[in-house]
C-alpha atoms as a PDB file:
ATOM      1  CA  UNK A   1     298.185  15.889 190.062  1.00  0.00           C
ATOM      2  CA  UNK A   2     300.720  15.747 187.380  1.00  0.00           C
ATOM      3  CA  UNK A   3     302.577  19.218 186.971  1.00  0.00           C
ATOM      4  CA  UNK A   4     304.817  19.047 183.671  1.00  0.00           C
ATOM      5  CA  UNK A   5     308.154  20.451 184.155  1.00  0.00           C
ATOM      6  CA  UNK A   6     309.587  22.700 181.314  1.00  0.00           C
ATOM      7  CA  UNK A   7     312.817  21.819 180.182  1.00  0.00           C
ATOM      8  CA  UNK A   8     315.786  24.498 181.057  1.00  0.00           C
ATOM      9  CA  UNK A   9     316.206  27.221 178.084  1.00  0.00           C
ATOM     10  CA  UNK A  10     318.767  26.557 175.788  1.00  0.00           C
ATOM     11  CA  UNK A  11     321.680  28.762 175.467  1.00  0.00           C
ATOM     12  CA  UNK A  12     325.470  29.025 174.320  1.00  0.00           C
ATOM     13  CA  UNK A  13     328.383  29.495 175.701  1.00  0.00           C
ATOM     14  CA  UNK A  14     331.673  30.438 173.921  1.00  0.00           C
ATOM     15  CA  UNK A  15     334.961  27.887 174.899  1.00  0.00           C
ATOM     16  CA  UNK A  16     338.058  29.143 174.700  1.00  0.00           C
ATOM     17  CA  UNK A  17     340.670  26.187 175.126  1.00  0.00           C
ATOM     18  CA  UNK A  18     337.908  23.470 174.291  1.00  0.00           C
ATOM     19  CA  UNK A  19     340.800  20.792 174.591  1.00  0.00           C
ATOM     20  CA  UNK A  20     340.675  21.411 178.314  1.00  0.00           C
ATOM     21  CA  UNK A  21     337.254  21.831 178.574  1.00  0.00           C
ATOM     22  CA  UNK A  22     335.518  18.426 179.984  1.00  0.00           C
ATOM     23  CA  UNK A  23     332.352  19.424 178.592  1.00  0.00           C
ATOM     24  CA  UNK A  24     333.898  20.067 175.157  1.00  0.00           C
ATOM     25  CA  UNK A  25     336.079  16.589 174.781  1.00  0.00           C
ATOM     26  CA  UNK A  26     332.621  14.537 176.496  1.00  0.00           C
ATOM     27  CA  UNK A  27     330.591  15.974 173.506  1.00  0.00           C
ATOM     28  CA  UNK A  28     333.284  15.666 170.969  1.00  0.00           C
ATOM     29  CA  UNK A  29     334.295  11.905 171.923  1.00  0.00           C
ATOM     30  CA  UNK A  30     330.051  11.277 171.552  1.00  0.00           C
ATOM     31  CA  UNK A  31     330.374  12.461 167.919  1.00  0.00           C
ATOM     32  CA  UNK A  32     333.135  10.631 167.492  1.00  0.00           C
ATOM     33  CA  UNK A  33     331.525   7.249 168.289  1.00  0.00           C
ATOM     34  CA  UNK A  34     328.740   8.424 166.704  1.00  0.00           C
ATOM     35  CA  UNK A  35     330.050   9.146 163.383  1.00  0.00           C
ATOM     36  CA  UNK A  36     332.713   5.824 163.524  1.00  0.00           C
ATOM     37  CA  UNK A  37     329.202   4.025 163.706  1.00  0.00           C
ATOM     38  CA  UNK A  38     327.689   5.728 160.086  1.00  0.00           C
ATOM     39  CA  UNK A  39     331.014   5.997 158.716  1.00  0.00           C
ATOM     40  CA  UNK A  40     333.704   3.915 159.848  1.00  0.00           C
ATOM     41  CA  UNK A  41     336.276   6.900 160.819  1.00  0.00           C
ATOM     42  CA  UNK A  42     335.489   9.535 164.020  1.00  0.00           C
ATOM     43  CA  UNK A  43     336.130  12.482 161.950  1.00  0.00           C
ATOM     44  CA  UNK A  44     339.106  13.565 163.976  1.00  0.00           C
ATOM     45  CA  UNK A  45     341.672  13.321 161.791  1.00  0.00           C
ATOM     46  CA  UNK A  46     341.305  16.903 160.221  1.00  0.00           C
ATOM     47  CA  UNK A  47     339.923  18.424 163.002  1.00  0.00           C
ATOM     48  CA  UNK A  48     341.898  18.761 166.440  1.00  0.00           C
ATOM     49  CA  UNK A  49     340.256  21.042 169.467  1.00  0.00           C
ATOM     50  CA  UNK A  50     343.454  22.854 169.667  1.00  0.00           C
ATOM     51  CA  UNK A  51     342.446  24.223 166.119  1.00  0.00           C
ATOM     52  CA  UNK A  52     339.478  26.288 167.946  1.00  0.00           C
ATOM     53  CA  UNK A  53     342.028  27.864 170.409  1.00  0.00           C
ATOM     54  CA  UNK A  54     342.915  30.982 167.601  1.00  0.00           C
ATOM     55  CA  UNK A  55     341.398  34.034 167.569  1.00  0.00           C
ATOM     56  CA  UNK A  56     339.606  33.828 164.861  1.00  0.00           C
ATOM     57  CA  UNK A  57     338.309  30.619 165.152  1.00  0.00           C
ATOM     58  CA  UNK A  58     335.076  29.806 167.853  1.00  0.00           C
ATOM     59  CA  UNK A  59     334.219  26.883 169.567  1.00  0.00           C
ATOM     60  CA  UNK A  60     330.407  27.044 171.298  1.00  0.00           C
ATOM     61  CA  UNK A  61     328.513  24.500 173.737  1.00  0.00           C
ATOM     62  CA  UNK A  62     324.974  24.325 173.232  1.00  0.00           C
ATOM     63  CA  UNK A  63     323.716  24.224 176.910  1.00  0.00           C
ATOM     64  CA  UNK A  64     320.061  23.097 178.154  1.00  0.00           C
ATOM     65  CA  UNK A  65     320.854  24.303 181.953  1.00  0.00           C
ATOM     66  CA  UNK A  66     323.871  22.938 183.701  1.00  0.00           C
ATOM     67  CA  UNK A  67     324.328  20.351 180.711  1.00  0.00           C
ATOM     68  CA  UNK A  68     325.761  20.598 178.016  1.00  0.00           C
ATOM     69  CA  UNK A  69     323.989  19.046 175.231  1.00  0.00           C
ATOM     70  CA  UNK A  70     325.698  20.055 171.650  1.00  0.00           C
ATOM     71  CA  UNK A  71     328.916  21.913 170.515  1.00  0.00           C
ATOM     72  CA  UNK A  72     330.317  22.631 166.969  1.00  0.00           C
ATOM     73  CA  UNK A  73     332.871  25.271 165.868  1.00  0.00           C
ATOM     74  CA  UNK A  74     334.118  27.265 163.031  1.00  0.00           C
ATOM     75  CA  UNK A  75     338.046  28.060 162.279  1.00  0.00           C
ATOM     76  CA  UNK A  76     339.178  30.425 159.318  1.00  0.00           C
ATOM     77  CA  UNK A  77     340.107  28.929 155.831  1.00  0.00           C
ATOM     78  CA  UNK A  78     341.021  32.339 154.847  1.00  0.00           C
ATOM     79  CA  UNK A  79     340.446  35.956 156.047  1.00  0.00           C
ATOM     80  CA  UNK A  80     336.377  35.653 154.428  1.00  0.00           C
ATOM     81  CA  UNK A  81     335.662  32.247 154.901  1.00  0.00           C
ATOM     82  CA  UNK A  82     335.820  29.612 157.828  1.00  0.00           C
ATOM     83  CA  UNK A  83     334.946  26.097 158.259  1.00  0.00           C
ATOM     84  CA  UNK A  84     332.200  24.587 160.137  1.00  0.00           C
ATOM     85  CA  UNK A  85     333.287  21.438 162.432  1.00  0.00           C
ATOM     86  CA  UNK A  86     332.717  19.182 165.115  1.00  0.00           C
ATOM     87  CA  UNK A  87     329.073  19.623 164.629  1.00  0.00           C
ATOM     88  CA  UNK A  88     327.160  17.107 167.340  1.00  0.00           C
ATOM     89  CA  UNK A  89     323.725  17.535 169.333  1.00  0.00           C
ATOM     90  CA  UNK A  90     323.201  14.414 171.832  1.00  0.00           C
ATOM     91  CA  UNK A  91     319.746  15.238 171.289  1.00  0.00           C
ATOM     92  CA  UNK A  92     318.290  14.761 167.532  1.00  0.00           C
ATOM     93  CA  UNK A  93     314.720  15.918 166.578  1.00  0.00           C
ATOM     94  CA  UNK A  94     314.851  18.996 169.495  1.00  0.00           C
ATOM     95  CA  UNK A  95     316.151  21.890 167.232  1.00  0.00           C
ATOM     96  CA  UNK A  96     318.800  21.955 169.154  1.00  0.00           C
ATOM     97  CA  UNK A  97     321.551  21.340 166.127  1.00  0.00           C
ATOM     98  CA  UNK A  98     319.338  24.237 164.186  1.00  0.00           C
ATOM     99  CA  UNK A  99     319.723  26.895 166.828  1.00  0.00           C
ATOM    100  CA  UNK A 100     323.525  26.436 167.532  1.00  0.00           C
ATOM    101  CA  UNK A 101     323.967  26.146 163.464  1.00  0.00           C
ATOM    102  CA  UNK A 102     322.369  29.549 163.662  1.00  0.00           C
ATOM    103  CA  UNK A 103     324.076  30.783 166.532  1.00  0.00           C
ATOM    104  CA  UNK A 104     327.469  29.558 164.967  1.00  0.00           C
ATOM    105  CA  UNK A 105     326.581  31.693 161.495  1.00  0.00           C
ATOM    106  CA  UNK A 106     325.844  35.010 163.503  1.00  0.00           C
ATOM    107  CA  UNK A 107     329.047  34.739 165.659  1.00  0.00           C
ATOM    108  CA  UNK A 108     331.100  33.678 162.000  1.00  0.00           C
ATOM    109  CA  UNK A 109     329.141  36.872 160.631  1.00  0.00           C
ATOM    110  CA  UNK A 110     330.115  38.798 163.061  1.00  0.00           C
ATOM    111  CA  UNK A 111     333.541  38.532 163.084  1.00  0.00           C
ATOM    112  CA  UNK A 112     333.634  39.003 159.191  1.00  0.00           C
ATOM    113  CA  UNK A 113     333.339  35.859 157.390  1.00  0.00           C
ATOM    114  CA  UNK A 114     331.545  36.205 154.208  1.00  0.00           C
ATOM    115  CA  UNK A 115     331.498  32.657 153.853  1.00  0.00           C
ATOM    116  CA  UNK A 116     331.123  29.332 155.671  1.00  0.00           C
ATOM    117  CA  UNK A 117     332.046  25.728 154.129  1.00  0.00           C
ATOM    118  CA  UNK A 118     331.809  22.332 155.972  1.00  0.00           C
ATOM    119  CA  UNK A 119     332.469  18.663 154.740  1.00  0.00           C
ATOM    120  CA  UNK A 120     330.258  15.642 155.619  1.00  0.00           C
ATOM    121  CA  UNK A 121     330.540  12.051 154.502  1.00  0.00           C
ATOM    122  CA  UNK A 122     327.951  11.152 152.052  1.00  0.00           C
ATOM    123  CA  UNK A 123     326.484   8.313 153.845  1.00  0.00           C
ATOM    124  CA  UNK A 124     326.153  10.724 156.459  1.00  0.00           C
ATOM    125  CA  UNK A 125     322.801  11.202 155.142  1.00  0.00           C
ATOM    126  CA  UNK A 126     321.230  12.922 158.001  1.00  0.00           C
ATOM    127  CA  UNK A 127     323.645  15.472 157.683  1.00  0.00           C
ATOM    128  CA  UNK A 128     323.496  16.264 154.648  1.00  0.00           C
ATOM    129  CA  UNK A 129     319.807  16.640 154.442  1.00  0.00           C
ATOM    130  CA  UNK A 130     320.442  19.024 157.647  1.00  0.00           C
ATOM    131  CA  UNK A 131     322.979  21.382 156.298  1.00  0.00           C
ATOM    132  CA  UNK A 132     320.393  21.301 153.019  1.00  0.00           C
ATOM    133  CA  UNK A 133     317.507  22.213 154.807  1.00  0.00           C
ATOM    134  CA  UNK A 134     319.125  25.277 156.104  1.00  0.00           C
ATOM    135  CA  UNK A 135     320.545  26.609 152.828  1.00  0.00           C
ATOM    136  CA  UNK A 136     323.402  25.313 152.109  1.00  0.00           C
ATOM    137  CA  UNK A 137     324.629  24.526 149.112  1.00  0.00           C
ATOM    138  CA  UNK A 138     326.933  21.473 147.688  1.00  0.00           C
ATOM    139  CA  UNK A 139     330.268  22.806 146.430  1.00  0.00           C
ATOM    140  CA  UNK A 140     333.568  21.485 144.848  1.00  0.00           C
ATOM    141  CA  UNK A 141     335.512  19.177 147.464  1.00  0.00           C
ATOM    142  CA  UNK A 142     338.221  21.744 148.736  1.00  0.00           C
ATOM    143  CA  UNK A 143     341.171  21.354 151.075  1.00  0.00           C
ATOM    144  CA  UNK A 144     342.005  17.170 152.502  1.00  0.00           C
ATOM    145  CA  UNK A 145     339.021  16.425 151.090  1.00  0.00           C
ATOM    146  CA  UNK A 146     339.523  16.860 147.117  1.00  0.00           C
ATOM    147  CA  UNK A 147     339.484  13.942 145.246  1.00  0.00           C
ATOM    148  CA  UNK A 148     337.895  11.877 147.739  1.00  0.00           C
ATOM    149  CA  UNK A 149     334.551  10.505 146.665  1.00  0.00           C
ATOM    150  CA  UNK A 150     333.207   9.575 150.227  1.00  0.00           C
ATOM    151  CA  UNK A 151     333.140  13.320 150.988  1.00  0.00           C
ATOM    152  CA  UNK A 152     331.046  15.917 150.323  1.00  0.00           C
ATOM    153  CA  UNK A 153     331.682  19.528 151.087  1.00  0.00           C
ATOM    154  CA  UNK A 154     328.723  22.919 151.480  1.00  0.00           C
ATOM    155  CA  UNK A 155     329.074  26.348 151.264  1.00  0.00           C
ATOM    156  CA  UNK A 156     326.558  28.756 153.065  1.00  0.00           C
ATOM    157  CA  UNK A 157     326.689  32.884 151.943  1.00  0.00           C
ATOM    158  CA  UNK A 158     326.600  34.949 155.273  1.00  0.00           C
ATOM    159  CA  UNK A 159     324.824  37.941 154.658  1.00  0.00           C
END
């Protein structure tokens, strides 16, 4: 007899130094060579791990047991708005990116931002029909990324 084995529940857990975390930097160097595949650069360049280590920035793991299996992060812009990065889920069809994307807007509504803004590339076309299908919305290129035509920035209302 076959007995199926569910897999372990998926939950998060806050990082607070995710530079020395190996979890973290294992995760984060998978998106990198992930996104130098689609788009030629990892992504790091405006986004360092060190950046999550203020107050009011968050860095989260998305953990399925003992492994962890997604992260992402949001650090402030201003006092009302922060910015969604380092975005990755090793798994891709699970929900897995959906539920920390949500658990990353509660946790950036709870500790006041109104707003939340992100850039993707725009051959990063799976990402930008993700962060579409869950409301947000394209906005004006803000920050490194003005004037650059291979970016393409979102804004999401956090009521």
């Amino acid at each position: 007899m076959h007995v199926l084995q569910e897999k372990p529940h998926l939950s998060f857990v806050g990082v607070e130094t995710p530079s020395r975390d190996e979890r973290a930097l294992l995760l984060v160097e998978a998106l990198n060579q992930s996104l130098k595949s689609i788009t030629g650069s990892s992504g790091s360049a405006n986004a360092a791990l060190t950046d999550f280590d203020n107050p009011d920035a968050m860095f989260l793991l998305a953990m399925r047991g003992d492994e962890a299996v997604g992260c992402g992060g949001f650090r402030p812009i201003s006092k009302d708005v922060c910015e969604l990065k380092r975005m990755f889920s090793l798994h891709r069809g699970c929900g897995t990116g959906a539920r920390l994307l949500h658990a990353l807007e509660d946790r950036a509504r709870k500790r006041g931002y109104l707003q939340i803004w992100l850039e993707t590339r725009r051959i990063n076309e799976r990402a930008v029909r993700f962060y579409m299908a869950h409301n947000y919305t394209k906005i004006e290129n803000y920050g490194p990324y003005r004037g650059r035509e291979d970016a393409v920035c979102f804004s999401k209302v956090l009521c």
